[in-house]
Protein backbone atom coordinates (compact mmCIF):
# COMPACT_ATOMS: atom_id res chain seq x y z
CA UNK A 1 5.00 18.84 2.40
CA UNK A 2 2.86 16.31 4.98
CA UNK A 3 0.57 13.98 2.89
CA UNK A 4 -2.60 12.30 5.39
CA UNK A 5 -3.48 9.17 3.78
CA UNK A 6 -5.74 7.15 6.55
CA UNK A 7 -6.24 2.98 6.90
CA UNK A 8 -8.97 3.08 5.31
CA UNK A 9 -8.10 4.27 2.06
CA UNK A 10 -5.17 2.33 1.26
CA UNK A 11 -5.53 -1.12 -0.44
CA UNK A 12 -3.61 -4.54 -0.83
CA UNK A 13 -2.40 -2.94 -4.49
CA UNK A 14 0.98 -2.08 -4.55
CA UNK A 15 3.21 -1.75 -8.04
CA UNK A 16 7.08 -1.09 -8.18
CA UNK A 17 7.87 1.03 -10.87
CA UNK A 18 10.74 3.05 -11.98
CA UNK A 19 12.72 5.43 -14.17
CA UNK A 20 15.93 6.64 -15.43
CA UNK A 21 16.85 10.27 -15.75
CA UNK A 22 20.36 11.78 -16.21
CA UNK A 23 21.33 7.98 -16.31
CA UNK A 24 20.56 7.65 -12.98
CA UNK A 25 17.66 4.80 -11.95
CA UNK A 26 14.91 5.50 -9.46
CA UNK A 27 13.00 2.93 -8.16
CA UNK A 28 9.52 3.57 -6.61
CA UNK A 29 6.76 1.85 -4.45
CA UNK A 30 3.47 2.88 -5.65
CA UNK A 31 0.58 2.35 -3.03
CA UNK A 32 -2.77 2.59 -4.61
CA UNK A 33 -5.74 3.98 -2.55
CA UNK A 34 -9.76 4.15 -2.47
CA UNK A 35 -12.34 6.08 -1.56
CA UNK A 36 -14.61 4.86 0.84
CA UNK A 37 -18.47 6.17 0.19
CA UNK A 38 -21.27 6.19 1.36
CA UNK A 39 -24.47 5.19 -0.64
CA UNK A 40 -27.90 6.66 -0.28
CA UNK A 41 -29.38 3.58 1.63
CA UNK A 42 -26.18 4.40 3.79
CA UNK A 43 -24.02 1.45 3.39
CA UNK A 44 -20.34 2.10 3.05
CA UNK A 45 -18.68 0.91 0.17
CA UNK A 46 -15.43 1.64 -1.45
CA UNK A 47 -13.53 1.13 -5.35
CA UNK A 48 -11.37 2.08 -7.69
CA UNK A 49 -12.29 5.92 -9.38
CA UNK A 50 -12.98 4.29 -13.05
CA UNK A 51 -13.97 6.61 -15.71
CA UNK A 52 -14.61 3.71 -17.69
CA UNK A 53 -13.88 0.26 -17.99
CA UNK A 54 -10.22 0.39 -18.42
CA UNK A 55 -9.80 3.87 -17.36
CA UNK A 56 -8.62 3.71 -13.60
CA UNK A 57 -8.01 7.03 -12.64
CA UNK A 58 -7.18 6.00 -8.86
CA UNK A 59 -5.16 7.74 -6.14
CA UNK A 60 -1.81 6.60 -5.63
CA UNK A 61 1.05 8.10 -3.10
CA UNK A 62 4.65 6.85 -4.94
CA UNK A 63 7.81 6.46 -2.49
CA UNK A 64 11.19 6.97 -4.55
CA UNK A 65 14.39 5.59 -3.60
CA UNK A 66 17.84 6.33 -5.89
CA UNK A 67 19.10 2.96 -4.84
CA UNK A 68 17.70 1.20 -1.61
CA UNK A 69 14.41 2.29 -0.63
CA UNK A 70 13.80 -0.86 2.17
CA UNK A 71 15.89 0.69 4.51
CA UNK A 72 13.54 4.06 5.59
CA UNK A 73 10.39 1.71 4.53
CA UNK A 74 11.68 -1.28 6.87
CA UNK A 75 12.61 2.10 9.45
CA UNK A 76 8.88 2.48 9.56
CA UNK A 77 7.84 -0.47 10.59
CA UNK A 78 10.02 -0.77 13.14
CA UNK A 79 8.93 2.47 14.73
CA UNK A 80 5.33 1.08 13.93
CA UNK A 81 6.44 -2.15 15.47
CA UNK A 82 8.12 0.00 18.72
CA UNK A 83 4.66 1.99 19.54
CA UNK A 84 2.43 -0.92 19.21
CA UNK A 85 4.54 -3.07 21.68
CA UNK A 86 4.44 -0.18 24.29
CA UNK A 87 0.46 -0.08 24.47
């Protein structure tokens, strides 16, 4: 499965979370996104997707790791790193 989540959707709010299943722990990185719109006077604005006050209904893409998830997130800022310094 290939997920496209652009820039400009993702935000500054990030939550670990985790579970156990079969006795086993997963830990996850949650990365919450928003929509950016565009209002009728055509100024772009973007938010959480609230039902109601309380009811936050936003877009989030978890990562889950059994043990260690920093090494393949740390992996991808490397390569990040490696194609920025070659422009």
């Amino acid at each position: 499965m290939r997920v496209n989540i652009y820039a400009e959707e993702m935000t500054n709010k990030v939550e670990i979370v985790s579970k156990t299943i079969n006795g086993q722990e997963f830990t996850g990185l949650r990365l919450y996104m928003e929509l950016p719109v565009t209002t009728s006077d055509g100024q772009q604005i973007r938010g959480p997707f609230m039902h109601s006050p309380g009811d936050n209904d936003s877009a989030a893409v978890t990562f889950w790791g059994k043990k260690d998830l920093r090494p393949a997130l740390l992996h991808a800022v490397y390569m990040l790193d490696s194609y920025y310094a070659q422009r």
